[in-house]
C-alpha atoms as a PDB file:
ATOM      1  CA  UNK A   1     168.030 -13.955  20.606  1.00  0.00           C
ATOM      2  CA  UNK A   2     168.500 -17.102  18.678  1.00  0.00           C
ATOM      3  CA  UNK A   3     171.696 -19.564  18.340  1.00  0.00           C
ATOM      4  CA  UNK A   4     172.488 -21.554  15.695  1.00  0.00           C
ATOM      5  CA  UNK A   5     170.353 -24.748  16.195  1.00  0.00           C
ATOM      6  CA  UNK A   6     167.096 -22.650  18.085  1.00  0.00           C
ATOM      7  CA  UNK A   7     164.292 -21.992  16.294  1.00  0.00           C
ATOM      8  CA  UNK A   8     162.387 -20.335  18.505  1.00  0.00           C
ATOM      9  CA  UNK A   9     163.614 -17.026  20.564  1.00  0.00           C
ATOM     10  CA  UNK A  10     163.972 -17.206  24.333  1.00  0.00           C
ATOM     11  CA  UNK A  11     162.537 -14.731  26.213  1.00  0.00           C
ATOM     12  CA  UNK A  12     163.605 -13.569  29.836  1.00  0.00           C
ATOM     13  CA  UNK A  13     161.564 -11.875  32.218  1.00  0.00           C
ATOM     14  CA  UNK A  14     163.275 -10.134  34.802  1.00  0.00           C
ATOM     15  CA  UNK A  15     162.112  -8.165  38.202  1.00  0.00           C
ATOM     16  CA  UNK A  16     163.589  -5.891  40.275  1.00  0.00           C
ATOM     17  CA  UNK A  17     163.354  -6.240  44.313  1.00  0.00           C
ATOM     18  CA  UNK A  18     165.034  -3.779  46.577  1.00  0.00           C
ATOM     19  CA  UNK A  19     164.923  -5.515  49.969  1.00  0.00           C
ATOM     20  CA  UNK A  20     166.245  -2.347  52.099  1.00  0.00           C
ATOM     21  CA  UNK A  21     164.089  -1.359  54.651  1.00  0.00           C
ATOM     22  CA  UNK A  22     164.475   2.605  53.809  1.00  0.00           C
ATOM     23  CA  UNK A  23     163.917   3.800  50.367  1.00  0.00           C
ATOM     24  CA  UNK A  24     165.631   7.133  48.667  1.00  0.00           C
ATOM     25  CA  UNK A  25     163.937  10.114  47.214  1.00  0.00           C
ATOM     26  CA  UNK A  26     165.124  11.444  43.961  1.00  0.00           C
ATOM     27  CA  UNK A  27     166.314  14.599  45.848  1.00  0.00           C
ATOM     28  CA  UNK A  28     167.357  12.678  48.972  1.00  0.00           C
ATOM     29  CA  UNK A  29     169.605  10.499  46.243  1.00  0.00           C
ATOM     30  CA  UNK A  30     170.989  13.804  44.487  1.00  0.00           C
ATOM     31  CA  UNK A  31     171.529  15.273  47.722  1.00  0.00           C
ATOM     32  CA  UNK A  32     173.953  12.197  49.067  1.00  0.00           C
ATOM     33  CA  UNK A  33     175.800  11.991  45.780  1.00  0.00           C
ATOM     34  CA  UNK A  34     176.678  15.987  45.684  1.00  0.00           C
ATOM     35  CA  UNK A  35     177.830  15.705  49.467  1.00  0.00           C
ATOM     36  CA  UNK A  36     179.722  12.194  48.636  1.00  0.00           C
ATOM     37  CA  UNK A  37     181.223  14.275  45.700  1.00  0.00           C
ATOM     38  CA  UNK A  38     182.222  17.419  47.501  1.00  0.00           C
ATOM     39  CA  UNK A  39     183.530  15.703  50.619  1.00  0.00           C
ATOM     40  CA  UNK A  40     185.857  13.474  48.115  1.00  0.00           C
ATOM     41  CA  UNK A  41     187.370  16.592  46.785  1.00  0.00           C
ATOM     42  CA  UNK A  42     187.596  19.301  49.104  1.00  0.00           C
ATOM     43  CA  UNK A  43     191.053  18.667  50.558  1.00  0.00           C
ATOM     44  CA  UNK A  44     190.515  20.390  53.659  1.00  0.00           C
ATOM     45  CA  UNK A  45     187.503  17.956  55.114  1.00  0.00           C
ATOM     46  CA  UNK A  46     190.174  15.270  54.280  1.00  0.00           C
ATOM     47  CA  UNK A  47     192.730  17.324  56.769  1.00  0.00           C
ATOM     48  CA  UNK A  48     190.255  17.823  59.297  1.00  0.00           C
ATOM     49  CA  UNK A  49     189.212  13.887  59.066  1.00  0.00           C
ATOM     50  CA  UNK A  50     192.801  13.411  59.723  1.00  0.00           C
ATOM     51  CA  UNK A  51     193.675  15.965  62.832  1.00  0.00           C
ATOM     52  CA  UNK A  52     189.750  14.467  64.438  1.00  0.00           C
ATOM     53  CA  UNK A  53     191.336  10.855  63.955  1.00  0.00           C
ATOM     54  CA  UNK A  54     194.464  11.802  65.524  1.00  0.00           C
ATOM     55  CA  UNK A  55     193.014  13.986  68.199  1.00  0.00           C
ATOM     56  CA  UNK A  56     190.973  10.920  69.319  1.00  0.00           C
ATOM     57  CA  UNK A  57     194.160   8.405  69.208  1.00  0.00           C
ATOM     58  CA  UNK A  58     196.744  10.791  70.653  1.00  0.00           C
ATOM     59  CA  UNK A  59     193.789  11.282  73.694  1.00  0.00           C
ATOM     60  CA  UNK A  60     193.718   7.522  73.831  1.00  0.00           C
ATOM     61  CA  UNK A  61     197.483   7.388  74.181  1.00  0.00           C
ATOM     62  CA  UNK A  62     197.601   9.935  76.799  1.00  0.00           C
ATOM     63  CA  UNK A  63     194.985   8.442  78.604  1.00  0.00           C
ATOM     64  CA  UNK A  64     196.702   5.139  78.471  1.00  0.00           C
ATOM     65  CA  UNK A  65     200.355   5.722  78.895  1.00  0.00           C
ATOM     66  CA  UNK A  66     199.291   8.488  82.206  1.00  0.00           C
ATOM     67  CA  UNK A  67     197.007   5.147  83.591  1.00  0.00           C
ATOM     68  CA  UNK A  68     200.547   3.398  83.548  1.00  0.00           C
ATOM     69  CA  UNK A  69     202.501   6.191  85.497  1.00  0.00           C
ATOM     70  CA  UNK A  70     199.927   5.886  87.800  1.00  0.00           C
ATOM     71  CA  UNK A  71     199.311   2.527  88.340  1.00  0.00           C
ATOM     72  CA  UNK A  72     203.716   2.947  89.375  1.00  0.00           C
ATOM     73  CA  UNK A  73     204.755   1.814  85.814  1.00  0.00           C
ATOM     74  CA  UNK A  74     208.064   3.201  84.766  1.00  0.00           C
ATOM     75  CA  UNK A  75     210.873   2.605  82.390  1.00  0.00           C
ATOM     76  CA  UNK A  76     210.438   1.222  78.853  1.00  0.00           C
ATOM     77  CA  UNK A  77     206.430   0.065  78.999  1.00  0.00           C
ATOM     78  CA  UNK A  78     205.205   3.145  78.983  1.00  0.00           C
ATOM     79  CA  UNK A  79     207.267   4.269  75.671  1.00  0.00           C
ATOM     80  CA  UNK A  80     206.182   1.418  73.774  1.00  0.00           C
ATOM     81  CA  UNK A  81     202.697   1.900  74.736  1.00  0.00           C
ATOM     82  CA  UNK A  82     203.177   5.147  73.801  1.00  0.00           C
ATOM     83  CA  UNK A  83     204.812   4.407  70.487  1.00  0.00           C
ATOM     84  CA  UNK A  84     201.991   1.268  69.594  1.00  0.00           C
ATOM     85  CA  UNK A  85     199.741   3.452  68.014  1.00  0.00           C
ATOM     86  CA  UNK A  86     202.428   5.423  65.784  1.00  0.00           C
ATOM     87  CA  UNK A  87     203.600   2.074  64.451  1.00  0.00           C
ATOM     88  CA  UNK A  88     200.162   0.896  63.842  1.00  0.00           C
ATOM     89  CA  UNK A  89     199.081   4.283  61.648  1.00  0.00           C
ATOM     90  CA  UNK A  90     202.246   4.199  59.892  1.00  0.00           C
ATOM     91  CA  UNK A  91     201.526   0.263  58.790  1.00  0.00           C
ATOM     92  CA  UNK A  92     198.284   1.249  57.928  1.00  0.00           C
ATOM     93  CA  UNK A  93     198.873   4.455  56.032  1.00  0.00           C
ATOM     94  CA  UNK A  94     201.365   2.154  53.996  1.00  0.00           C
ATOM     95  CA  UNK A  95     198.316   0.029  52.832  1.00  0.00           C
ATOM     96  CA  UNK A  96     197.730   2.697  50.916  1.00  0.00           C
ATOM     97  CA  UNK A  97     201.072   2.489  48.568  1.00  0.00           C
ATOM     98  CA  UNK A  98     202.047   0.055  46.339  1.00  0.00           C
ATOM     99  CA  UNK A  99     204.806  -0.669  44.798  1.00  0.00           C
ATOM    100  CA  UNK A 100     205.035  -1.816  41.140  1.00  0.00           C
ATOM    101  CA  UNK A 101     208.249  -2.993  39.656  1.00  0.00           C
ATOM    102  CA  UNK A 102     210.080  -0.016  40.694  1.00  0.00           C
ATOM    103  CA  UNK A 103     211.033   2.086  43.860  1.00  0.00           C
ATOM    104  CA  UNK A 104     208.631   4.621  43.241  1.00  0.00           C
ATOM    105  CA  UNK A 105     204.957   3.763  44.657  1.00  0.00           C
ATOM    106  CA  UNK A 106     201.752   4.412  43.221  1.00  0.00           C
ATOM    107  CA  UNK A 107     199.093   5.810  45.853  1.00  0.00           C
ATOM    108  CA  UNK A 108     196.160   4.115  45.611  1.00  0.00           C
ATOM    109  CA  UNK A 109     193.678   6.128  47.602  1.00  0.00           C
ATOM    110  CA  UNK A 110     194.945  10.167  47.834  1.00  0.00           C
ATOM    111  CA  UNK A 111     192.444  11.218  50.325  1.00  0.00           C
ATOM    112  CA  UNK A 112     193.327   7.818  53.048  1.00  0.00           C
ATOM    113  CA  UNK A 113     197.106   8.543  52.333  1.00  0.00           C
ATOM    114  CA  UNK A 114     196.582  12.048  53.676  1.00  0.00           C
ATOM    115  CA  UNK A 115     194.545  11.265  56.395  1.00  0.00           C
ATOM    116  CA  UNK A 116     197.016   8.318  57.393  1.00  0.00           C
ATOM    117  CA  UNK A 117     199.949  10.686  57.104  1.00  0.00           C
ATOM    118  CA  UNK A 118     198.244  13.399  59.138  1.00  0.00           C
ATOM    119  CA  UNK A 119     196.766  10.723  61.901  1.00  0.00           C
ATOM    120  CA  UNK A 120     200.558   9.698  61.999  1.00  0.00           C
ATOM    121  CA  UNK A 121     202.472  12.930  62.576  1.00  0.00           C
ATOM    122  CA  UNK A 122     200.245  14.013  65.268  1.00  0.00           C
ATOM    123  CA  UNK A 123     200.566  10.537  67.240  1.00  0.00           C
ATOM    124  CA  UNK A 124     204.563  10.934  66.651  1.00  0.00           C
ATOM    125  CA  UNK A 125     204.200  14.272  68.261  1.00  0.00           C
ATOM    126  CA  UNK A 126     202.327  12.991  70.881  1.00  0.00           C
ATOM    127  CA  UNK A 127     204.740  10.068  71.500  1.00  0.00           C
ATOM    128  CA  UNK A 128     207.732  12.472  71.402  1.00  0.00           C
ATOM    129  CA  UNK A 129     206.246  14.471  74.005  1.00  0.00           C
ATOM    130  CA  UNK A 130     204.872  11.719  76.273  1.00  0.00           C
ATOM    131  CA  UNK A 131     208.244   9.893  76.060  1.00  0.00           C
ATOM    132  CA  UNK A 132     210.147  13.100  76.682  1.00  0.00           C
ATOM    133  CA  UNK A 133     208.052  14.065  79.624  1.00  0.00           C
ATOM    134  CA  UNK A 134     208.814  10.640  81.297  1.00  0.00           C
ATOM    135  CA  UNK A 135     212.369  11.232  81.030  1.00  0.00           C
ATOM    136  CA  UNK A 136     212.004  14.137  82.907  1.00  0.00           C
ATOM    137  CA  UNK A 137     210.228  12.868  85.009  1.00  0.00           C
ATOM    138  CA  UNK A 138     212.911  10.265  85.622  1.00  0.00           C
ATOM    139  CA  UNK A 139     215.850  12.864  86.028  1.00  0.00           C
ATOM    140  CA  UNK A 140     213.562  14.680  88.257  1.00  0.00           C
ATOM    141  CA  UNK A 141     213.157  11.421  90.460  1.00  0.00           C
ATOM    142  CA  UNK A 142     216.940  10.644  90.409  1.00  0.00           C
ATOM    143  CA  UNK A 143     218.279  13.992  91.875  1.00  0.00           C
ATOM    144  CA  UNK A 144     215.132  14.475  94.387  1.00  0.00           C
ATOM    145  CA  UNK A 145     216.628  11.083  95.840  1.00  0.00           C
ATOM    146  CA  UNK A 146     220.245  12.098  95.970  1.00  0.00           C
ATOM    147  CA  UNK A 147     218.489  15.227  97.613  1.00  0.00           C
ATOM    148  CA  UNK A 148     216.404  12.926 100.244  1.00  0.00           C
ATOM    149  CA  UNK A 149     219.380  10.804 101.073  1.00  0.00           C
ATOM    150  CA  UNK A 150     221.468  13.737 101.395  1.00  0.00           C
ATOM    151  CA  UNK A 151     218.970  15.133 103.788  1.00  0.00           C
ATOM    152  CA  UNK A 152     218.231  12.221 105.681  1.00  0.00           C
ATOM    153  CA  UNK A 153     221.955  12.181 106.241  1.00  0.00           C
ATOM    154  CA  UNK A 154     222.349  15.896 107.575  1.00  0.00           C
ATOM    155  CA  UNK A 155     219.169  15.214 110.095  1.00  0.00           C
ATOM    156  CA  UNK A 156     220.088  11.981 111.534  1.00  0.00           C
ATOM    157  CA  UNK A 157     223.877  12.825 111.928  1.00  0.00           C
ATOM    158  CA  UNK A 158     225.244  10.235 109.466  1.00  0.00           C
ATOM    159  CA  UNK A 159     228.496  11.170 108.437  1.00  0.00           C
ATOM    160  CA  UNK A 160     229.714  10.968 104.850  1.00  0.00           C
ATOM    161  CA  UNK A 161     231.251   8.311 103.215  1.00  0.00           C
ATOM    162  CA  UNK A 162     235.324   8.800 103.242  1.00  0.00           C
ATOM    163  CA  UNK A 163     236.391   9.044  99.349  1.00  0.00           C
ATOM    164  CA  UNK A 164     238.209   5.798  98.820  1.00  0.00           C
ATOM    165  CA  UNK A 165     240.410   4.650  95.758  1.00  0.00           C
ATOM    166  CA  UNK A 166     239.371   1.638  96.100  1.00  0.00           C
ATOM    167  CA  UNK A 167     239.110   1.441  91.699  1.00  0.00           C
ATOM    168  CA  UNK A 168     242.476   2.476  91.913  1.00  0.00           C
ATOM    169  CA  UNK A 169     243.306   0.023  94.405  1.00  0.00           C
ATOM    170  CA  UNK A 170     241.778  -3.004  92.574  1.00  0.00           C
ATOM    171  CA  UNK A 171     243.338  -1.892  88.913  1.00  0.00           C
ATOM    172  CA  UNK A 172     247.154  -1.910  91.055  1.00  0.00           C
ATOM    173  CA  UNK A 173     246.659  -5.346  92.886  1.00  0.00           C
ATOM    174  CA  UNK A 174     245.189  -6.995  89.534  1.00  0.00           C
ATOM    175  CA  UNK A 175     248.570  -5.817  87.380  1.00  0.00           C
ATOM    176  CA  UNK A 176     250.337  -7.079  90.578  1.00  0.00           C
ATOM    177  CA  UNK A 177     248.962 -10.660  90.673  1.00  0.00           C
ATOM    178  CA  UNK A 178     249.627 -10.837  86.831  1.00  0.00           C
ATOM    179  CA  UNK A 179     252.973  -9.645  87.209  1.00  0.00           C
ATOM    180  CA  UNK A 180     253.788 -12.077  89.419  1.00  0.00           C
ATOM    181  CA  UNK A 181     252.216 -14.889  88.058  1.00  0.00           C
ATOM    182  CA  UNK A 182     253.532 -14.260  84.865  1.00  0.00           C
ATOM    183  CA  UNK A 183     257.209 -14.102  86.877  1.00  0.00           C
ATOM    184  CA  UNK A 184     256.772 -17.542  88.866  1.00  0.00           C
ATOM    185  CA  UNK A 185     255.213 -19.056  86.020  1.00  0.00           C
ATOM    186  CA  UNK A 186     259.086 -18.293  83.798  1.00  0.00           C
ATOM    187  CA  UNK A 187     260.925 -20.070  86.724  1.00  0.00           C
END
């Protein structure tokens, strides 16, 4: 190769050094690239990627938001711990749409979307499930105490509580007091 004011050609000597520590086979290297290939494009190891991520999330999930019942956590911290990982799979199964002057997104990576979408829905399902068994759980804890009281009331003799209108009561003496202060305060 010569440029315009060379005269002599330069001559480059180059060498190639693998520093890994394992080296490939031929066959070994065919062998890789036809499972690479076939794992790309077979559809259904990209479902079953998808239900074994899920599987493993939703078990973390259970495992976590079941460690909070029984540490004596109620209410709303279990549901959000529950509902945590949905968020966080649907944010990252986003990543993988983007959206190019227009509404309509392009999918950059079809075998990630469909895991992501799959790893979602079953962590939903899970979440739906957790969060509706904790509501149960909580109506089942709310009439088992009216129950107890109730109980402890029949055993120990306690009579019940006379029905009072005392709402009724209030609402009458509050017109009252306006009433009248509205009629001392025309005199």
């Amino acid at each position: 190769m010569l440029t315009k004011n060379q005269k002599t050609p330069i001559y480059f000597d180059a060498e190639i050094v693998d520093d890994s520590p394992t080296s490939v086979t031929g066959d070994e290297y065919d062998s890789e690239q036809v499972q690479q290939a076939i794992a790309e494009i077979d559809s259904s190891i990209t479902i079953f990627r998808g239900i074994a991520q899920g599987a493993v999330l939703a078990g973390f999930q259970l495992t976590s938001t079941q460690s909070l019942y029984l540490a004596g956590s109620v209410g709303l911290f279990p549901a959000v711990i529950a509902g945590l990982p949905v968020g966080a799979s649907f944010a990252a199964t986003l990543c993988y749409l983007r959206f190019e002057n227009g509404l309509i997104p392009k999918i950059t990576n079809r075998q990630k979307l469909a895991i992501g979408v799959t790893r979602t829905a079953m962590l939903a399902a899970s979440s739906w499930k957790l969060t509706g068994d904790a509501q149960q759980m909580d109506f089942i804890a709310r009439g088992s105490f009216q129950v107890f009281t109730q109980q402890v009331r029949e055993f120990e003799g306690i009579p019940q509580p006379s029905q009072n209108h005392f709402g009724f009561l209030l609402g009458f003496s509050v017109c009252a007091a306006l009433a009248l202060f509205l009629f001392l305060r025309k005199k």
